[in-house]
Protein backbone atom coordinates (compact mmCIF):
# COMPACT_ATOMS: atom_id res chain seq x y z
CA UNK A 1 9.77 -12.30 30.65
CA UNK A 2 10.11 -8.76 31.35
CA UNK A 3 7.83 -6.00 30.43
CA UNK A 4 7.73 -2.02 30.40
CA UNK A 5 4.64 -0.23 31.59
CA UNK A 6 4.05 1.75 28.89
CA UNK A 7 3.31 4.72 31.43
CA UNK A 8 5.84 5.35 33.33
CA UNK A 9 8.21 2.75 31.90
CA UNK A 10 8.92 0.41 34.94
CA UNK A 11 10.05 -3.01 34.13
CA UNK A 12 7.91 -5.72 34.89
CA UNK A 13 8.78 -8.85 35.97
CA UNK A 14 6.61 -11.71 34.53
CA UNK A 15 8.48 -14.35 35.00
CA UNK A 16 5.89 -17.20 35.65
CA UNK A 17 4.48 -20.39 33.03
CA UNK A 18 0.75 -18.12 33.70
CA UNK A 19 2.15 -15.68 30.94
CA UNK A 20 4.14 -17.77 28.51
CA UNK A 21 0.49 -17.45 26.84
CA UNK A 22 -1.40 -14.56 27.98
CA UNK A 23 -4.26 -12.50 27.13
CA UNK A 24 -5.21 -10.03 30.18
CA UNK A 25 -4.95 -7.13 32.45
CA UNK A 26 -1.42 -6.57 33.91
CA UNK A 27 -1.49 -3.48 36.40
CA UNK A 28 1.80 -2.02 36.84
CA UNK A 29 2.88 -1.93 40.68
CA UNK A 30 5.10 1.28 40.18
CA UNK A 31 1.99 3.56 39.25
CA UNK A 32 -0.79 1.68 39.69
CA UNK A 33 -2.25 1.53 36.46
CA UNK A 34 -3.66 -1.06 33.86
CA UNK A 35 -2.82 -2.17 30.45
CA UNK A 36 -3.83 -5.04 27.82
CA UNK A 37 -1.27 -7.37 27.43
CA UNK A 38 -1.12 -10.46 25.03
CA UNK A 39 1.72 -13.07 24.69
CA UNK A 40 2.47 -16.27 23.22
CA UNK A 41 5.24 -18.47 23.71
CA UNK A 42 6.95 -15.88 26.25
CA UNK A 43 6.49 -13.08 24.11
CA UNK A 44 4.87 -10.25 24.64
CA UNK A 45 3.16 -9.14 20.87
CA UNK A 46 0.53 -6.30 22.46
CA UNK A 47 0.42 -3.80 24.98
CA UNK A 48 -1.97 -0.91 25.44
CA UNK A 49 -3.73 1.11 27.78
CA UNK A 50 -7.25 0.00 29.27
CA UNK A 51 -10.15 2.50 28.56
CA UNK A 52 -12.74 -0.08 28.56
CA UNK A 53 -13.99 1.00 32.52
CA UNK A 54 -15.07 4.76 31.02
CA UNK A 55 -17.23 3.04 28.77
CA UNK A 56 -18.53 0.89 31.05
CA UNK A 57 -19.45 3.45 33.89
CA UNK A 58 -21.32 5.61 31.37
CA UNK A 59 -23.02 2.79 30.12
CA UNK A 60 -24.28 1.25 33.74
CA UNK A 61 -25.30 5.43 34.36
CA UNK A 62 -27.51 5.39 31.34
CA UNK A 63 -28.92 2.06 32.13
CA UNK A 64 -29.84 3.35 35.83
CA UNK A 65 -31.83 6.29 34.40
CA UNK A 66 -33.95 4.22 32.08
CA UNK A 67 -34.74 1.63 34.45
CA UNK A 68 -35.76 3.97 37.37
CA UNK A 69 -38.48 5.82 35.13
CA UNK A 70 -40.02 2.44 34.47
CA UNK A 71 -38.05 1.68 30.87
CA UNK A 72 -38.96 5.04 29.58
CA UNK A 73 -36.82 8.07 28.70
CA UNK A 74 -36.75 11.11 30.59
């Protein structure tokens, strides 16, 4: 199965049984970034960018502030 990065639109090559049915992370090797992909049966029905680790990051920041002022705020 082949695949366009839906950044900079190089084709990927995902030929292996692992994504005949898939639900992951594919990172492009062309520009080095991530996207959601989901397949089943050796075709791909989703692809979109990942902007889950912004939302992460901000959340492990706010956690670090609480917990170093002993649970409280500010």
């Amino acid at each position: 199965m082949k695949v366009k990065c839906i950044f900079c639109g190089h084709e990927l090559n995902l030929d292996h049984c692992v994504f005949d049915n898939y639900t992951g992370s594919v990172k492009c090797f062309s520009c080095s970034r991530m996207m959601e992909l989901r397949t089943a049966r050796g075709i791909a029905y989703s692809k979109y960018p990942i902007a889950i680790f912004e939302t992460k990051r901000n959340l492990a920041l706010v956690l670090t502030k609480f917990s170093t002022s002993g649970g409280k705020p500010g």
